[in-house]
PDB file of N, CA and C in Angstrom:
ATOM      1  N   UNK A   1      -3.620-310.418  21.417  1.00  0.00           N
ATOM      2  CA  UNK A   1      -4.941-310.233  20.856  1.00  0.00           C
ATOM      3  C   UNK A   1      -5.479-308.892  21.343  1.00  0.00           C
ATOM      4  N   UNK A   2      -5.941-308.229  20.646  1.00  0.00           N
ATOM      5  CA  UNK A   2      -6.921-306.623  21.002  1.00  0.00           C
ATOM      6  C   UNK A   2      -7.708-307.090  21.138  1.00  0.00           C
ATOM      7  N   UNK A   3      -8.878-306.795  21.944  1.00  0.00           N
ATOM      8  CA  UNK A   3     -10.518-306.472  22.261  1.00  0.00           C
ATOM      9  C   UNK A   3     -10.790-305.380  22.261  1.00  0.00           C
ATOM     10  N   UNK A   4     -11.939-305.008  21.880  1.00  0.00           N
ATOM     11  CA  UNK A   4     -12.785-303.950  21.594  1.00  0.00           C
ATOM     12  C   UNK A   4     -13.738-303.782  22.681  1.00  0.00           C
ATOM     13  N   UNK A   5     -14.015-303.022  23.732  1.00  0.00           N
ATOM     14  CA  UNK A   5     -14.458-302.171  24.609  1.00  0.00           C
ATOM     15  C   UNK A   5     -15.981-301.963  24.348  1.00  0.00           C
ATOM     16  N   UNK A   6     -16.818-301.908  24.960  1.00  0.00           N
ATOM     17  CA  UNK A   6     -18.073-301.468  24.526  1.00  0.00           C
ATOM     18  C   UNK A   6     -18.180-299.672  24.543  1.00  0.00           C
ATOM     19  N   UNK A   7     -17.263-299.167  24.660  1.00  0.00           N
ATOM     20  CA  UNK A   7     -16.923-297.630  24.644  1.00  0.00           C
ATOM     21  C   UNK A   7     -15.918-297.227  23.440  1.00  0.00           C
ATOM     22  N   UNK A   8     -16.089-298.520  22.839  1.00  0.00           N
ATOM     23  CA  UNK A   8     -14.971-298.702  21.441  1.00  0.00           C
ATOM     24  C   UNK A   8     -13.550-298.373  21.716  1.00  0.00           C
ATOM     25  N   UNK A   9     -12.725-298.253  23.089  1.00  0.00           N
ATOM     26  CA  UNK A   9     -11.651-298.582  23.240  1.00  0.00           C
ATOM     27  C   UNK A   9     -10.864-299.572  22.795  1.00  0.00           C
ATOM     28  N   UNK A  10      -9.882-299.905  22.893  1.00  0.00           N
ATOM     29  CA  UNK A  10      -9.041-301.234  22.549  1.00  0.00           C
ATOM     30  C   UNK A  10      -8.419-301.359  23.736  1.00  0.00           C
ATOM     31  N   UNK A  11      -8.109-302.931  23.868  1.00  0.00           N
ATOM     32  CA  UNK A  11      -7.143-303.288  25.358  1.00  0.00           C
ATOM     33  C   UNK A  11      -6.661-304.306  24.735  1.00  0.00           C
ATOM     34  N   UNK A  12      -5.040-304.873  24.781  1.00  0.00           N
ATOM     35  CA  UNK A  12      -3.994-306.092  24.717  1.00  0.00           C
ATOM     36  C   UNK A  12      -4.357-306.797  25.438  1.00  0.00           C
ATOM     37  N   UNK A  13      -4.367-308.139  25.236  1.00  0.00           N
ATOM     38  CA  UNK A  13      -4.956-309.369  26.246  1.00  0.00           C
ATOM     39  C   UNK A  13      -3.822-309.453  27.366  1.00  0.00           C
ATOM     40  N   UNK A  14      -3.526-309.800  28.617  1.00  0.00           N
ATOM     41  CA  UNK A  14      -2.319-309.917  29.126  1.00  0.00           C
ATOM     42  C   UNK A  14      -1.717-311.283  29.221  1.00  0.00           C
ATOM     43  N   UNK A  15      -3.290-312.053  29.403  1.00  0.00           N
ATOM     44  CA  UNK A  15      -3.155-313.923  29.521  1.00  0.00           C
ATOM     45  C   UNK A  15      -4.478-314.420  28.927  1.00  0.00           C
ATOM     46  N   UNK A  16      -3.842-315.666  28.815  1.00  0.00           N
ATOM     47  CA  UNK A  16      -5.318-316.444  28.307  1.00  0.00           C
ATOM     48  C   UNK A  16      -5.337-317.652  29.640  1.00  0.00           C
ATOM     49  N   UNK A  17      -6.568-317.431  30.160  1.00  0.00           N
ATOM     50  CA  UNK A  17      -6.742-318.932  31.094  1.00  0.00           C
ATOM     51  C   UNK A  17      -7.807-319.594  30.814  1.00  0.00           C
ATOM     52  N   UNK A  18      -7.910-320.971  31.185  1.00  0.00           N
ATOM     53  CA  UNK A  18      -8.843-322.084  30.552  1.00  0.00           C
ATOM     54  C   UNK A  18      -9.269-322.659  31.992  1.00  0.00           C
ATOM     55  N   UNK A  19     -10.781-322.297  32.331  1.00  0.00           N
ATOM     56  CA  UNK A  19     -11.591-322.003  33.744  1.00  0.00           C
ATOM     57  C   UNK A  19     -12.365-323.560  33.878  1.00  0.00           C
ATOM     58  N   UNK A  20     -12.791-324.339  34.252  1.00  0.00           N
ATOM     59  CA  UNK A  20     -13.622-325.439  34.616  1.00  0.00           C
ATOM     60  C   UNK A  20     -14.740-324.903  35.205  1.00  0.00           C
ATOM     61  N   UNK A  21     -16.040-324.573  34.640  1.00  0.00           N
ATOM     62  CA  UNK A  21     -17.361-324.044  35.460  1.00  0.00           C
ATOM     63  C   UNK A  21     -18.025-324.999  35.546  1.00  0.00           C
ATOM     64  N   UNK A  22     -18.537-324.502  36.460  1.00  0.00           N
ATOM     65  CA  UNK A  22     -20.093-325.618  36.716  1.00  0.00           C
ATOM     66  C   UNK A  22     -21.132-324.315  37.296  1.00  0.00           C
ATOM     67  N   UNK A  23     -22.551-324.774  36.409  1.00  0.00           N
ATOM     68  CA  UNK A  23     -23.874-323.960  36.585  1.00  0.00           C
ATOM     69  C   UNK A  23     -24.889-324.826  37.080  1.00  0.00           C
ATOM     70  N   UNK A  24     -25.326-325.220  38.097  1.00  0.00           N
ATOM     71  CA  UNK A  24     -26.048-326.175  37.781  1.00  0.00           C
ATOM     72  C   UNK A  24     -26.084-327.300  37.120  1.00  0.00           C
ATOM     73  N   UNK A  25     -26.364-327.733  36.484  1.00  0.00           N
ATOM     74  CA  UNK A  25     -26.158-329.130  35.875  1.00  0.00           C
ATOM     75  C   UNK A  25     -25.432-329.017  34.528  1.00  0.00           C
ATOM     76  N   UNK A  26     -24.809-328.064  34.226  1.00  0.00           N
ATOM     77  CA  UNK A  26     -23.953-327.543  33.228  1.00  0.00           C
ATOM     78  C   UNK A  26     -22.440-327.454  33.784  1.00  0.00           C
ATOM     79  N   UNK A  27     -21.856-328.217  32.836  1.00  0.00           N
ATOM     80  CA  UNK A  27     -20.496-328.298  33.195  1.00  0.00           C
ATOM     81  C   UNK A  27     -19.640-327.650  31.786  1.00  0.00           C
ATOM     82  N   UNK A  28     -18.177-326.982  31.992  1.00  0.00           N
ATOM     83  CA  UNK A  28     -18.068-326.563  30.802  1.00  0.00           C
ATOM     84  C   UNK A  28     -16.358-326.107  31.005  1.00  0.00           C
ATOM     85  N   UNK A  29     -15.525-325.897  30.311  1.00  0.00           N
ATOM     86  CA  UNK A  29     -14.488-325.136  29.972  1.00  0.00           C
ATOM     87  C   UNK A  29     -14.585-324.021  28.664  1.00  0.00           C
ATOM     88  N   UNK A  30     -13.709-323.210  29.655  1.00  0.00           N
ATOM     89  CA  UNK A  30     -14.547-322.107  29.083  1.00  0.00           C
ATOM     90  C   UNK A  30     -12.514-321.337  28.802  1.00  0.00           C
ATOM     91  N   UNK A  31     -12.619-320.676  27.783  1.00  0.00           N
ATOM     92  CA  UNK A  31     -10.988-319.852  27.881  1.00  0.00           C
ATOM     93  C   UNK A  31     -11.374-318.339  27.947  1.00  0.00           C
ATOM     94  N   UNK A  32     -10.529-318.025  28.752  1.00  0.00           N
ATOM     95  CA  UNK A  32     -10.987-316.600  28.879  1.00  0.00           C
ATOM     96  C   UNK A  32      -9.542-316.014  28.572  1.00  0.00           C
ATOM     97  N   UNK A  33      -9.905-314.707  28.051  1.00  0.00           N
ATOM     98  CA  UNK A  33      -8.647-313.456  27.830  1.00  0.00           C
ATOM     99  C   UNK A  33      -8.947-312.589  28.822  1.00  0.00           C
ATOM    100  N   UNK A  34      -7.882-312.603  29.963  1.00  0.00           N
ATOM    101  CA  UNK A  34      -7.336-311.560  30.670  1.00  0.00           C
ATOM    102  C   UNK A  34      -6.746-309.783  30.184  1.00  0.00           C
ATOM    103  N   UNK A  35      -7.792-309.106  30.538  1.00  0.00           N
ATOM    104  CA  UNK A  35      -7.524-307.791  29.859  1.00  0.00           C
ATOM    105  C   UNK A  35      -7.014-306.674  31.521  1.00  0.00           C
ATOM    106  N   UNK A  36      -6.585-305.792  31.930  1.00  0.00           N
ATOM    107  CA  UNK A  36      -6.305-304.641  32.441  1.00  0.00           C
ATOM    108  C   UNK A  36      -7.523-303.427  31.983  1.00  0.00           C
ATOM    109  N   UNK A  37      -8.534-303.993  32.732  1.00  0.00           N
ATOM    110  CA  UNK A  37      -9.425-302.734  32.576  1.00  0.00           C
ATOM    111  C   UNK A  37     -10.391-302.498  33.640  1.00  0.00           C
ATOM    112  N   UNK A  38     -10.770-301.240  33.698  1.00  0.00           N
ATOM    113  CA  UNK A  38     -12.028-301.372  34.775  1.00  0.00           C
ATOM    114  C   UNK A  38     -13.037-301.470  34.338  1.00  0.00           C
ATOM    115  N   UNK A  39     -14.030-302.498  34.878  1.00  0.00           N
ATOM    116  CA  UNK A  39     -15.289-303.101  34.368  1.00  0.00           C
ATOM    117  C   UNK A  39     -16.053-302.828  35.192  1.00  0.00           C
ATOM    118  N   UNK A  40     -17.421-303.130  34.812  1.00  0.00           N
ATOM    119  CA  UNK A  40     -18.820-303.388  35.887  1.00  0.00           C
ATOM    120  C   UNK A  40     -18.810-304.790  35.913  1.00  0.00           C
ATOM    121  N   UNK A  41     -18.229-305.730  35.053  1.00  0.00           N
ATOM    122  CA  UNK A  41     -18.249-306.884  35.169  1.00  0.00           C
ATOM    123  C   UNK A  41     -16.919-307.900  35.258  1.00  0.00           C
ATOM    124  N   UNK A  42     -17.180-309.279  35.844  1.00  0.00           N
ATOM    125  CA  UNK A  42     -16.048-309.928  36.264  1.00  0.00           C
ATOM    126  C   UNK A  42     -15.694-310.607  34.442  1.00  0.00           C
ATOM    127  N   UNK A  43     -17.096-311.420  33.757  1.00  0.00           N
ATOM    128  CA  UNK A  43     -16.405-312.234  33.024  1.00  0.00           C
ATOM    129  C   UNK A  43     -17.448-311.855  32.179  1.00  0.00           C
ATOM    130  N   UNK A  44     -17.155-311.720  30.985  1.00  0.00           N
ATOM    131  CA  UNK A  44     -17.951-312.154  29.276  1.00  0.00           C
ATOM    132  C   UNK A  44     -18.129-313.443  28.740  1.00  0.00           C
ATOM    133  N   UNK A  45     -19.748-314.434  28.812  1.00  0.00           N
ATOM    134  CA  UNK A  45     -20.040-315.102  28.000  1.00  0.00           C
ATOM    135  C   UNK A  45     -20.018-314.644  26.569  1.00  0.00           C
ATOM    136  N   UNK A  46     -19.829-315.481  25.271  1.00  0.00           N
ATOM    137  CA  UNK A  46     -19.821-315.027  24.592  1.00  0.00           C
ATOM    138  C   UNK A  46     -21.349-315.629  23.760  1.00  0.00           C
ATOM    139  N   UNK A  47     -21.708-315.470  22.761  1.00  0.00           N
ATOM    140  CA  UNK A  47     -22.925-316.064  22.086  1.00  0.00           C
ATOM    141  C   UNK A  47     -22.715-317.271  21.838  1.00  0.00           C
ATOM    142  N   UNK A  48     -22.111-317.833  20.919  1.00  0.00           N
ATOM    143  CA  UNK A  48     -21.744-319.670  21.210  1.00  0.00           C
ATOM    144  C   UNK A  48     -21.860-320.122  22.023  1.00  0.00           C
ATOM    145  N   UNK A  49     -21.248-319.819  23.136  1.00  0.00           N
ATOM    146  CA  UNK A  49     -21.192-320.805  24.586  1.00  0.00           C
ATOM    147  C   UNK A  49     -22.979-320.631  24.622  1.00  0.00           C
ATOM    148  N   UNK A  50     -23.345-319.335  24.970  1.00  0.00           N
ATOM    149  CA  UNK A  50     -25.257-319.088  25.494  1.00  0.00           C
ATOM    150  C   UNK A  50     -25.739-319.844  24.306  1.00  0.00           C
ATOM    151  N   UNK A  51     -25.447-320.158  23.360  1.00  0.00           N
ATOM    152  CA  UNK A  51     -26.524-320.601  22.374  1.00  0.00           C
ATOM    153  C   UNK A  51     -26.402-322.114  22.149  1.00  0.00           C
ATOM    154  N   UNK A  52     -25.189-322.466  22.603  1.00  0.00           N
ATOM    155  CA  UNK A  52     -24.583-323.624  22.750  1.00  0.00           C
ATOM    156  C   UNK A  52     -25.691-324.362  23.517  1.00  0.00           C
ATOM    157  N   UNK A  53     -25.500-323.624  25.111  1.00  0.00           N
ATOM    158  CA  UNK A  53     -26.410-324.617  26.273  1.00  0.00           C
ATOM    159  C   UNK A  53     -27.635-324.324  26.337  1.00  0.00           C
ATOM    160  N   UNK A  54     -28.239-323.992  25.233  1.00  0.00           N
ATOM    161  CA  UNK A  54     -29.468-323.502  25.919  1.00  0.00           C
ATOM    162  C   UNK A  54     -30.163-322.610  26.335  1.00  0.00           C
ATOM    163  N   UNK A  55     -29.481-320.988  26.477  1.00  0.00           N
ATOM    164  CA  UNK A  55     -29.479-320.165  27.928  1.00  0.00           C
ATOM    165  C   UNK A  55     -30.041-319.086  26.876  1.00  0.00           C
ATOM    166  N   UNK A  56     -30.858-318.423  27.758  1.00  0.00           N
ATOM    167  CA  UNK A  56     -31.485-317.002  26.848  1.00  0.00           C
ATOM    168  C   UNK A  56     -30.770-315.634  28.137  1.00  0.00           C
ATOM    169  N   UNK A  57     -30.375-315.055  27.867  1.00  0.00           N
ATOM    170  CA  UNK A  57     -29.919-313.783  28.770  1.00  0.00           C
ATOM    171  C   UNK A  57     -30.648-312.954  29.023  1.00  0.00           C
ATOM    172  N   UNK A  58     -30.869-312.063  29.668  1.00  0.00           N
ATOM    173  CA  UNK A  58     -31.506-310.860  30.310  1.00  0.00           C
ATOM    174  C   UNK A  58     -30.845-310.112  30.095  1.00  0.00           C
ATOM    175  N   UNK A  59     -30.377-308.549  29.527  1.00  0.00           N
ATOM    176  CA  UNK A  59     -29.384-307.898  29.698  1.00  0.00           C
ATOM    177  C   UNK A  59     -30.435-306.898  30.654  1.00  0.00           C
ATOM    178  N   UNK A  60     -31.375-306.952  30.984  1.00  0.00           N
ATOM    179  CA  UNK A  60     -32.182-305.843  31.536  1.00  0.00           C
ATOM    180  C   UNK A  60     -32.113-306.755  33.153  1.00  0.00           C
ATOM    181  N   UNK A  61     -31.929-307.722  33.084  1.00  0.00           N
ATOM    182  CA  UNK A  61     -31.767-308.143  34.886  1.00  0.00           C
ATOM    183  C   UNK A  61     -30.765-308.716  34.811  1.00  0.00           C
ATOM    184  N   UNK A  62     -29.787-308.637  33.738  1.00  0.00           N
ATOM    185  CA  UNK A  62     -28.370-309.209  34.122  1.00  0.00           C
ATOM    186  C   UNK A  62     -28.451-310.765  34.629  1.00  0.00           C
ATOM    187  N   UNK A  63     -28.966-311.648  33.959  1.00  0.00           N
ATOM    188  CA  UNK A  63     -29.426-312.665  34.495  1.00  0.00           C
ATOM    189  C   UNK A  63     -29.399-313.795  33.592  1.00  0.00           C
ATOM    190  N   UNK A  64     -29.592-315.256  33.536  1.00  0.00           N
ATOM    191  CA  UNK A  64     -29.466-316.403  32.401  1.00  0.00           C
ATOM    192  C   UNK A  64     -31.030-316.989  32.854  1.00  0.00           C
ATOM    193  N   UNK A  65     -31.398-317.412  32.164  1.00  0.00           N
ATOM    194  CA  UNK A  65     -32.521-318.605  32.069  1.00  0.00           C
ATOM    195  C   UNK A  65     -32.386-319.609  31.759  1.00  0.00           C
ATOM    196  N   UNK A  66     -32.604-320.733  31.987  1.00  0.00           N
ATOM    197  CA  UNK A  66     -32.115-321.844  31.188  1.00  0.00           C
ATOM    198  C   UNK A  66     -33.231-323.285  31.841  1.00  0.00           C
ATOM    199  N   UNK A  67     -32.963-324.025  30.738  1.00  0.00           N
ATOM    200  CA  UNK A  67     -34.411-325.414  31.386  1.00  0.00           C
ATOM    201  C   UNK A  67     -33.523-326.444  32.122  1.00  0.00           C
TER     202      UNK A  67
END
């Protein structure tokens, strides 16, 4: 699978893993694609999952809200 970069690069996935989280009273499996890149960040929610539980984001405090 390719992903698209927010610098509009492309990167090959290397793996796919399937994570067990817990947030608080939110429990969830979640699959993630393993990419080879340098980030500011560890992991990407995507919009489904946030709109799924509830959760409004911050991109200005990097942060979730949720009831």
């Amino acid at each position: 699978m390719m992903i698209q970069g927010f610098n509009q690069g492309e990167k090959n996935t290397i793996e796919k893993i399937r994570l067990a989280k817990h947030m608080e009273d939110i429990k969830f499996n979640a699959l993630f694609h393993v990419i080879d890149a340098k980030t500011t960040y560890n992991m990407l929610l995507g919009r489904p999952w946030i709109r799924e539980n509830g959760i409004i984001s911050s991109t200005l405090h990097q942060c979730f809200n949720y009831c």
